[in-house]
Each structure stands twice: as structure tokens, then as C-alpha cells.
C-alpha atoms as a PDB file:
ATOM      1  CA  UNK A   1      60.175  -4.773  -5.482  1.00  0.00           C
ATOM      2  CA  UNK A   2      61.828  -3.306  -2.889  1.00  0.00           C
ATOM      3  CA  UNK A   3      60.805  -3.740   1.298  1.00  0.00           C
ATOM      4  CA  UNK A   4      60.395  -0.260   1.515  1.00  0.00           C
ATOM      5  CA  UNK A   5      58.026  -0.129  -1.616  1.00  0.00           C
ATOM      6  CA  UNK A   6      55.996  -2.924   0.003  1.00  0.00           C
ATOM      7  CA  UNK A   7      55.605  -1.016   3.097  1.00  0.00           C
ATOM      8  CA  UNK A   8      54.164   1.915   1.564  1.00  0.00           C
ATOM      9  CA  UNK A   9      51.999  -0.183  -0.443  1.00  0.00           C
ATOM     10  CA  UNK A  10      50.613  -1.444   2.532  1.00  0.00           C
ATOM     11  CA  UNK A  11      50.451   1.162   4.354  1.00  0.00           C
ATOM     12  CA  UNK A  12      48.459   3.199   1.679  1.00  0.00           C
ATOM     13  CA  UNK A  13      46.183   0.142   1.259  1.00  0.00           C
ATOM     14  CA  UNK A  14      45.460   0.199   5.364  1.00  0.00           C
ATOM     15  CA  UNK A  15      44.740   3.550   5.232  1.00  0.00           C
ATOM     16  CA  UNK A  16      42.360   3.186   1.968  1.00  0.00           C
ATOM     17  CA  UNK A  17      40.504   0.548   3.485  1.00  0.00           C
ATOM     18  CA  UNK A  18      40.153   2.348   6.941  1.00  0.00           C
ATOM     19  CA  UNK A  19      39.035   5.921   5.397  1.00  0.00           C
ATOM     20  CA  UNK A  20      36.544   3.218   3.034  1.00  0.00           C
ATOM     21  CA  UNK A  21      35.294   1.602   5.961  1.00  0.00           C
ATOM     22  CA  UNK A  22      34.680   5.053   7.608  1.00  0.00           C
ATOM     23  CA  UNK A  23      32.672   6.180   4.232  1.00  0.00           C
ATOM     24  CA  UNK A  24      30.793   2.764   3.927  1.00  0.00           C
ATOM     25  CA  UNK A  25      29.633   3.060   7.906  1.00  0.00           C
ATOM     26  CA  UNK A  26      28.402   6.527   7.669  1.00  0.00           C
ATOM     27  CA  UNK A  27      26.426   5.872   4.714  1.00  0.00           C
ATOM     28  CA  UNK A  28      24.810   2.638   6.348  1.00  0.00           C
ATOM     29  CA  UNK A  29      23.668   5.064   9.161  1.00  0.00           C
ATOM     30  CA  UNK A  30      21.605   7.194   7.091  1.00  0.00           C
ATOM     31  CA  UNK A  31      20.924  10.938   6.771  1.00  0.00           C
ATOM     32  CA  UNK A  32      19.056  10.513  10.461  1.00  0.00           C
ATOM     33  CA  UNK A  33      21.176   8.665  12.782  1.00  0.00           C
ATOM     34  CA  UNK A  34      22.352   4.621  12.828  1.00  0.00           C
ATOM     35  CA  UNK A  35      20.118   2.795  11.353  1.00  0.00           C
ATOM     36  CA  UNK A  36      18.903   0.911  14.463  1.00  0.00           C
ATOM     37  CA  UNK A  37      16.990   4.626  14.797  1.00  0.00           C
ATOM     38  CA  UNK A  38      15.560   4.049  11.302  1.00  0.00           C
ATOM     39  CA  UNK A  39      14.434   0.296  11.926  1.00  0.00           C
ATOM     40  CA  UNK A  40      12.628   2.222  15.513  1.00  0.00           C
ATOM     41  CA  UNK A  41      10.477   4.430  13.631  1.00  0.00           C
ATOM     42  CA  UNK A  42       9.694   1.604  10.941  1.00  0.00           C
ATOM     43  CA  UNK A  43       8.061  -1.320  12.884  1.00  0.00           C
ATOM     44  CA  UNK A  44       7.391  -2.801   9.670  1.00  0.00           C
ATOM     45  CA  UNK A  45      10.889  -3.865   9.123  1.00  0.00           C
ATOM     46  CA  UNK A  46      12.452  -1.150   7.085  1.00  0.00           C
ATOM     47  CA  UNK A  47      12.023   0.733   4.242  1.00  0.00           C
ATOM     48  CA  UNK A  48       9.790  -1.105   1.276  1.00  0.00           C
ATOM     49  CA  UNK A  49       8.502  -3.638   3.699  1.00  0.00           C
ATOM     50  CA  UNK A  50       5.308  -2.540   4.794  1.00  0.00           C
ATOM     51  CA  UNK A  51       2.970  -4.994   6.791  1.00  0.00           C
ATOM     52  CA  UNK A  52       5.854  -7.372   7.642  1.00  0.00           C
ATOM     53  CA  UNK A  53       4.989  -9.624  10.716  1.00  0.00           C
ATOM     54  CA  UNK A  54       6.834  -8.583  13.578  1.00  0.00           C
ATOM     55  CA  UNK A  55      10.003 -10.794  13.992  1.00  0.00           C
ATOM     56  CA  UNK A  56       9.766 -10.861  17.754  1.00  0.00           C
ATOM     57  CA  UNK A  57       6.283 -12.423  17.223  1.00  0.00           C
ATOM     58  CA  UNK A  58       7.289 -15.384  15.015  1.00  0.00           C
ATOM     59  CA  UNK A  59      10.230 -15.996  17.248  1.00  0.00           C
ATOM     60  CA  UNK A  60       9.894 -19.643  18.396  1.00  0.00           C
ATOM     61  CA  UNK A  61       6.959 -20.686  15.916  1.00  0.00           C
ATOM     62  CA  UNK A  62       7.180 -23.743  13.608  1.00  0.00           C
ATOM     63  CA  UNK A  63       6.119 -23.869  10.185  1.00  0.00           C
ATOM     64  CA  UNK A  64       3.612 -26.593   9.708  1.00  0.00           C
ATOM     65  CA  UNK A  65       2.836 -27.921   5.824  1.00  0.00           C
ATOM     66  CA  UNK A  66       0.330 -30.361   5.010  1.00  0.00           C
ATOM     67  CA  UNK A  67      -3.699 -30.324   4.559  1.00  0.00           C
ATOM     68  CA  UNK A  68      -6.611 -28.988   5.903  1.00  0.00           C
ATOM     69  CA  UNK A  69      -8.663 -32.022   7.998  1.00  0.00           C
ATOM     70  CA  UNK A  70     -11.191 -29.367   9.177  1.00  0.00           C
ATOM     71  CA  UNK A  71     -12.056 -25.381   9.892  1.00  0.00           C
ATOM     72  CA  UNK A  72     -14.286 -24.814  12.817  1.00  0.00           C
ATOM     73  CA  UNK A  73     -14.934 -21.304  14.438  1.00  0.00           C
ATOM     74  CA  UNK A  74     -11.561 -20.964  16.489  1.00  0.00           C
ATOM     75  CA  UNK A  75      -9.924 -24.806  15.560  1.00  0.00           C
ATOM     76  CA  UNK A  76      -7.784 -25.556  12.507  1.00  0.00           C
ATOM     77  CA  UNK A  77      -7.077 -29.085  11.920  1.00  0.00           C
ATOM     78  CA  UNK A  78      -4.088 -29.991   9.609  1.00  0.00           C
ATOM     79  CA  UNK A  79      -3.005 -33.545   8.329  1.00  0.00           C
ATOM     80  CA  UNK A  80       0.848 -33.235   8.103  1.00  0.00           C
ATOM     81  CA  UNK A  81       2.800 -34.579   5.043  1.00  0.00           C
ATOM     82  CA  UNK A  82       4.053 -37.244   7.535  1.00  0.00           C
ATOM     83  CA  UNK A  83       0.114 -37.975   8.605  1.00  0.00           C
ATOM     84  CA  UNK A  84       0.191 -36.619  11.990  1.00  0.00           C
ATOM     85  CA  UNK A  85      -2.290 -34.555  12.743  1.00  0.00           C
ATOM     86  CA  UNK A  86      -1.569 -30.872  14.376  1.00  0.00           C
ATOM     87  CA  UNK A  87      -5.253 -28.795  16.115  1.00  0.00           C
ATOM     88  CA  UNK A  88      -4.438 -25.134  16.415  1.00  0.00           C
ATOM     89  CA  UNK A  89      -6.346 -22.220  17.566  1.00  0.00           C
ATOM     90  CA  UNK A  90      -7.601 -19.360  15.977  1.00  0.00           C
ATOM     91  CA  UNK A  91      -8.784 -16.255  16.359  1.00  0.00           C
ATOM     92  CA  UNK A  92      -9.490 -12.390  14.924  1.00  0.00           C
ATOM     93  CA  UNK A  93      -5.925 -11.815  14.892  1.00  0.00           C
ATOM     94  CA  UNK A  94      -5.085 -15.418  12.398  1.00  0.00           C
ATOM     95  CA  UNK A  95      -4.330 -14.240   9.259  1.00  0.00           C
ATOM     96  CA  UNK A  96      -4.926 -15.815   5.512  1.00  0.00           C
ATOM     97  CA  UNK A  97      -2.778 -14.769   3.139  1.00  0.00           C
ATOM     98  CA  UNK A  98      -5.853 -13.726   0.386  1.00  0.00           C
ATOM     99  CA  UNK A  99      -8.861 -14.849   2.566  1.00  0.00           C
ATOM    100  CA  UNK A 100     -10.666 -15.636   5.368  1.00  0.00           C
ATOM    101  CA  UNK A 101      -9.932 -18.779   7.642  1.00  0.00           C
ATOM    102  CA  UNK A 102     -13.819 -19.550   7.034  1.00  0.00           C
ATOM    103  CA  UNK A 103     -12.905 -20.217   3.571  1.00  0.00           C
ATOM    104  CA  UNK A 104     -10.365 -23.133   3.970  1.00  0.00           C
ATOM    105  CA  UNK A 105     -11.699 -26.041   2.610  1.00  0.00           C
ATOM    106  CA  UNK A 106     -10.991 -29.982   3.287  1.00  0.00           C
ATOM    107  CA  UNK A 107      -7.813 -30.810   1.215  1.00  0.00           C
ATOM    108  CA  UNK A 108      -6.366 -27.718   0.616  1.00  0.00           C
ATOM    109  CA  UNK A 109      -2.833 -27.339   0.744  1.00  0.00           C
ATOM    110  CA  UNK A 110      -1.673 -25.165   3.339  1.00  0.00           C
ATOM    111  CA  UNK A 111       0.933 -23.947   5.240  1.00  0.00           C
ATOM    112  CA  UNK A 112       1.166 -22.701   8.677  1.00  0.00           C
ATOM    113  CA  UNK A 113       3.150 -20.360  10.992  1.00  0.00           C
ATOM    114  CA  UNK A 114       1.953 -21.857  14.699  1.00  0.00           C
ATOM    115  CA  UNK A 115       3.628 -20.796  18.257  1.00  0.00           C
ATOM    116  CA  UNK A 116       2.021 -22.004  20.830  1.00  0.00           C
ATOM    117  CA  UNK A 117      -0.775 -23.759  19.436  1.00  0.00           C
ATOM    118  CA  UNK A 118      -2.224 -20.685  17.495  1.00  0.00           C
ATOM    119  CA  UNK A 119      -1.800 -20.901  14.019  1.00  0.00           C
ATOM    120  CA  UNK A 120      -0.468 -16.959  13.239  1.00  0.00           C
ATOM    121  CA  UNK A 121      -0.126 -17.073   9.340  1.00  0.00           C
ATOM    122  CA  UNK A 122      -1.976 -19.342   6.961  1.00  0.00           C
ATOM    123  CA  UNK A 123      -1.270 -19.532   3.643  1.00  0.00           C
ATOM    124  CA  UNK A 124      -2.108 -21.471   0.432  1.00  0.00           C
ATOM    125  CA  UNK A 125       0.217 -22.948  -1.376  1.00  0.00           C
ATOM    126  CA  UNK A 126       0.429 -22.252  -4.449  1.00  0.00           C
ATOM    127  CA  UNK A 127       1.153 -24.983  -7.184  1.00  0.00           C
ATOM    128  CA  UNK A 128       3.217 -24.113 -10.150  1.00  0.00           C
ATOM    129  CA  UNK A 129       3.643 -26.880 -12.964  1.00  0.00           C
ATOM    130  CA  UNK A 130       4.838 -26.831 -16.703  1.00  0.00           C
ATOM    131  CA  UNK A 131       3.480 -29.144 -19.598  1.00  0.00           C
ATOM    132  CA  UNK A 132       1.743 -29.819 -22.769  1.00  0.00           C
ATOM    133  CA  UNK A 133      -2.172 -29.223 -22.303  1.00  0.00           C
ATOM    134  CA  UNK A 134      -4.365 -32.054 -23.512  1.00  0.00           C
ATOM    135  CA  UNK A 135      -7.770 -33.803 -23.205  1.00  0.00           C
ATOM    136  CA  UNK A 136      -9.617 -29.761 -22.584  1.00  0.00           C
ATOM    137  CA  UNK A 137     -13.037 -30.248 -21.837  1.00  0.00           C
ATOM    138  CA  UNK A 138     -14.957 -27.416 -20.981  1.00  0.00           C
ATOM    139  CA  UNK A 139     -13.632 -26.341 -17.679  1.00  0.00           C
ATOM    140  CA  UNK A 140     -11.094 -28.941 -17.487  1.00  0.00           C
ATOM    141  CA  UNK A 141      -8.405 -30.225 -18.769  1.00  0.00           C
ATOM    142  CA  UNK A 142      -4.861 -31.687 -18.341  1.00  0.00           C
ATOM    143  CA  UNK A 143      -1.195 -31.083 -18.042  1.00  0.00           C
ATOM    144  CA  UNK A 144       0.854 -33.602 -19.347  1.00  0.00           C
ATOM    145  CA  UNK A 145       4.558 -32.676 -17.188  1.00  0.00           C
ATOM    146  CA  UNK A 146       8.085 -32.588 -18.975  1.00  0.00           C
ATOM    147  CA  UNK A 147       8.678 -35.830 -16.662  1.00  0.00           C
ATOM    148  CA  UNK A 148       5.119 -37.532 -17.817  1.00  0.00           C
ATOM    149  CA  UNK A 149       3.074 -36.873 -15.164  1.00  0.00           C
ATOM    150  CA  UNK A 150      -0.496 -36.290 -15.377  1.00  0.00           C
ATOM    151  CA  UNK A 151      -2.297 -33.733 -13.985  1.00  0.00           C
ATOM    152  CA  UNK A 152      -6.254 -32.889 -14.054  1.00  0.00           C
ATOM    153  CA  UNK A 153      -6.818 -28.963 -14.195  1.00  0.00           C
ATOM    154  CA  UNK A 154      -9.422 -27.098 -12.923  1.00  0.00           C
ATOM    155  CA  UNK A 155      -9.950 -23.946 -15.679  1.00  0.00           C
ATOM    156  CA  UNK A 156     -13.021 -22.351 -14.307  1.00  0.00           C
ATOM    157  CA  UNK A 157     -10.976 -18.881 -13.136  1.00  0.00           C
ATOM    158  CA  UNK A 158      -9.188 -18.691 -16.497  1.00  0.00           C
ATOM    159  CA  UNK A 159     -10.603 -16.428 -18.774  1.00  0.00           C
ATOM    160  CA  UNK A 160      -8.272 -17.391 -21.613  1.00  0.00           C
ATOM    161  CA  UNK A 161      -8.682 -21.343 -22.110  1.00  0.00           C
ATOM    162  CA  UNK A 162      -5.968 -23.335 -23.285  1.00  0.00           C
ATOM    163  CA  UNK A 163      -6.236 -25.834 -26.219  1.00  0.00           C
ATOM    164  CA  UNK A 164      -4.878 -28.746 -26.420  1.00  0.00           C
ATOM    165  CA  UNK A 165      -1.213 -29.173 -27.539  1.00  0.00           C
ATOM    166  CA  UNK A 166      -0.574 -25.516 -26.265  1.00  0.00           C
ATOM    167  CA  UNK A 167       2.921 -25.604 -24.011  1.00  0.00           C
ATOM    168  CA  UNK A 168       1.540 -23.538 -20.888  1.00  0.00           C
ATOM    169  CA  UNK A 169       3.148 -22.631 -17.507  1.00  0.00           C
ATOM    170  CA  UNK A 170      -0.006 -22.919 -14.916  1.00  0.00           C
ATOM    171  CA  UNK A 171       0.307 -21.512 -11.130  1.00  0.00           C
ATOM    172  CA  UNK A 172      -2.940 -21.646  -8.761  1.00  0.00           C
ATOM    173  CA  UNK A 173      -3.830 -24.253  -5.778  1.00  0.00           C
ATOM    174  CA  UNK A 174      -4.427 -27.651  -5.450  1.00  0.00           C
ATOM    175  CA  UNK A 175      -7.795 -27.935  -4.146  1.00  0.00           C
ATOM    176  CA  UNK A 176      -8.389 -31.801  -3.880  1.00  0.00           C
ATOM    177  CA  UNK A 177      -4.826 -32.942  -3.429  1.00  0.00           C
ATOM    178  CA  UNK A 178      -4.673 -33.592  -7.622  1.00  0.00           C
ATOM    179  CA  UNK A 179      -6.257 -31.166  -9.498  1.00  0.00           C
ATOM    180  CA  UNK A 180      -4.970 -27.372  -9.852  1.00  0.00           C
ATOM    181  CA  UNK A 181      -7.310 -25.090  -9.642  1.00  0.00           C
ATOM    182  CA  UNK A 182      -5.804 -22.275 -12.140  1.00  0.00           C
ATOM    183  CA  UNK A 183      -5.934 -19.159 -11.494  1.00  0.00           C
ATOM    184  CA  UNK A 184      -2.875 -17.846 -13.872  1.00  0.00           C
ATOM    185  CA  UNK A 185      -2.251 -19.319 -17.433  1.00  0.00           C
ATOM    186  CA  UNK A 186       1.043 -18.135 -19.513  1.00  0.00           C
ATOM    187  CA  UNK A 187       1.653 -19.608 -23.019  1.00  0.00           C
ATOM    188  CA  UNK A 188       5.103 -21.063 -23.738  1.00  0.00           C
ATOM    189  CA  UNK A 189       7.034 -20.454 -26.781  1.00  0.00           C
ATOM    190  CA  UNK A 190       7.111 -24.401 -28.666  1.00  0.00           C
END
């Protein structure tokens, strides 16, 4: 290839990329304006995110995972996985992802978004395990896990019981710190 063949290949590949990155930056900005001016009118955080907690507000907060110690009105008492122990506020404006605070029970499995001392977001977390079901019994029952573990089930929101030797995929919340209490129950192929 010759140097002037080269140069007009790279010249015509500038250009392509320039006029590309011309196209590509008009259509981020939208049929309104840049889309800073979009993100303005949306406080939610853009388009399909409706009810998104406002970034400025969770600037600065920690995320704090372990289980509830106690719920009083305005107090939230969590024993971290390490076994310190963290006492935030709360108040109207605490949110529980499915609930009310009121409703957090000793044990639970939690996890936090605190700044400040005022726990912001609470949430459950959610347990998700995959076995062989065995020793059923009414309402409960157990998971034996690919790695052997043993794990008691709590089936009372499952209107679809197992049986034992079924392969199952279980999600729901660990209400004791061993037992899941299921809440969603999906057969496996064997």
C-alpha cells in the first residue's frame, strides 16, 4: 500500500468517526434538549425508573447487613454479621421495601441504607437456595443443598407443596436465622 493510500484511509476514517460522533451525541440529547434537561424534569432518575431514591440523598450512607436485635417506635437495632451492634432512628419517612418497620421481627435478615444514624431503606433479604426436598411434614420440610447442607423450610405461604424427592429452586426470607420461610416454589427439571 502506498503512503498516499494510507493517508486517505485515514483521513476518511477521521472524518467517519467525527461525523459518527456528531450523530451518536445528538441522539444522546434527545428530541428535547441534552439530556441533563431530561434527567431535570425526571427526578426519578430517568425514563423507566420511577420511585428511585434520590441519589443526592443516599450520598454518604453506609449499607449495614446483619439482624434485627429489636424494633421500637423510632429505634432499629441491628446485630451486624461481625456482632457489633448498630441503633438507628426512624421515622415516617423510613421505608420497608414490602412492609412496615412495625413488622420487623427479632432475627430477620435485613439490610440497611443508614446516613447519619437514620436508617433510610430497609429491606429483607431475600434467601434463594437449590436442592432436593425431603422429610415434608405438613408445613415443613427440608432442602437438602447440591453441597449437602441442610435446611428446615417453612411452607405455610406456598400454595403448591413440594414432595419429597422433588428438585425445587425456593426464594423467600430467613426468619429465624435457619429456616426459609417460602414464599416462591419452582420445580426443577431431574
Amino acid at each position: 500500500m502506498s503512503k498516499k493510500s494510507a493517508w486517505a484511509g485515514a483521513i476518511v476514517a477521521a472524518v467517519g468517526l467525527t461525523v459518527g460522533g456528531i450523530a451518536v451525541a445528538t441522539a444522546a440529547e434527545g428530541p428535547d434538549g441534552p439530556a441533563a434537561a431530561f434527567a431535570e424534569r425526571h427526578p426519578g432518575g430517568g425514563p423507566g425508573k420511577p420511585g428511585r431514591p434520590d441519589k443526592a440523598k443516599l450520598k454518604d450512607s453506609t449499607l449495614v447487613v446483619g439482624r434485627v436485635k429489636s424494633v421500637e417506635s423510632g429505634k432499629l437495632t441491628i446485630t451486624k454479621d461481625d456482632g457489633s451492634e448498630v441503633s438507628l432512628t426512624t421515622d415516617d419517612s423510613t421505608k420497608l421495601r414490602g412492609g412496615d418497620i412495625a413488622g420487623l421481627k427479632t432475627d430477620q435478615r435485613v439490610t440497611v441504607r443508614a446516613k447519619d444514624g437514620k436508617a433510610l431503606n430497609v429491606a429483607l433479604a431475600k434467601a434463594n437456595e437449590r436442592g432436593t426436598i425431603k422429610d415434608v411434614n405438613g408445613n415443613n420440610a427440608t432442602l437438602v443443598q447440591v453441597d449437602g447442607l441442610q435446611t428446615p423450610l417453612d411452607l405455610s405461604s406456598v400454595t403448591e407443596k413440594p414432595k419429597n424427592g422433588d428438585l425445587v429452586a425456593v426464594t423467600g426470607t430467613v426468619s429465624d436465622g435457619k429456616t426459609i420461610k417460602v414464599d416462591k416454589v419452582k420445580q426443577l427439571p431431574k
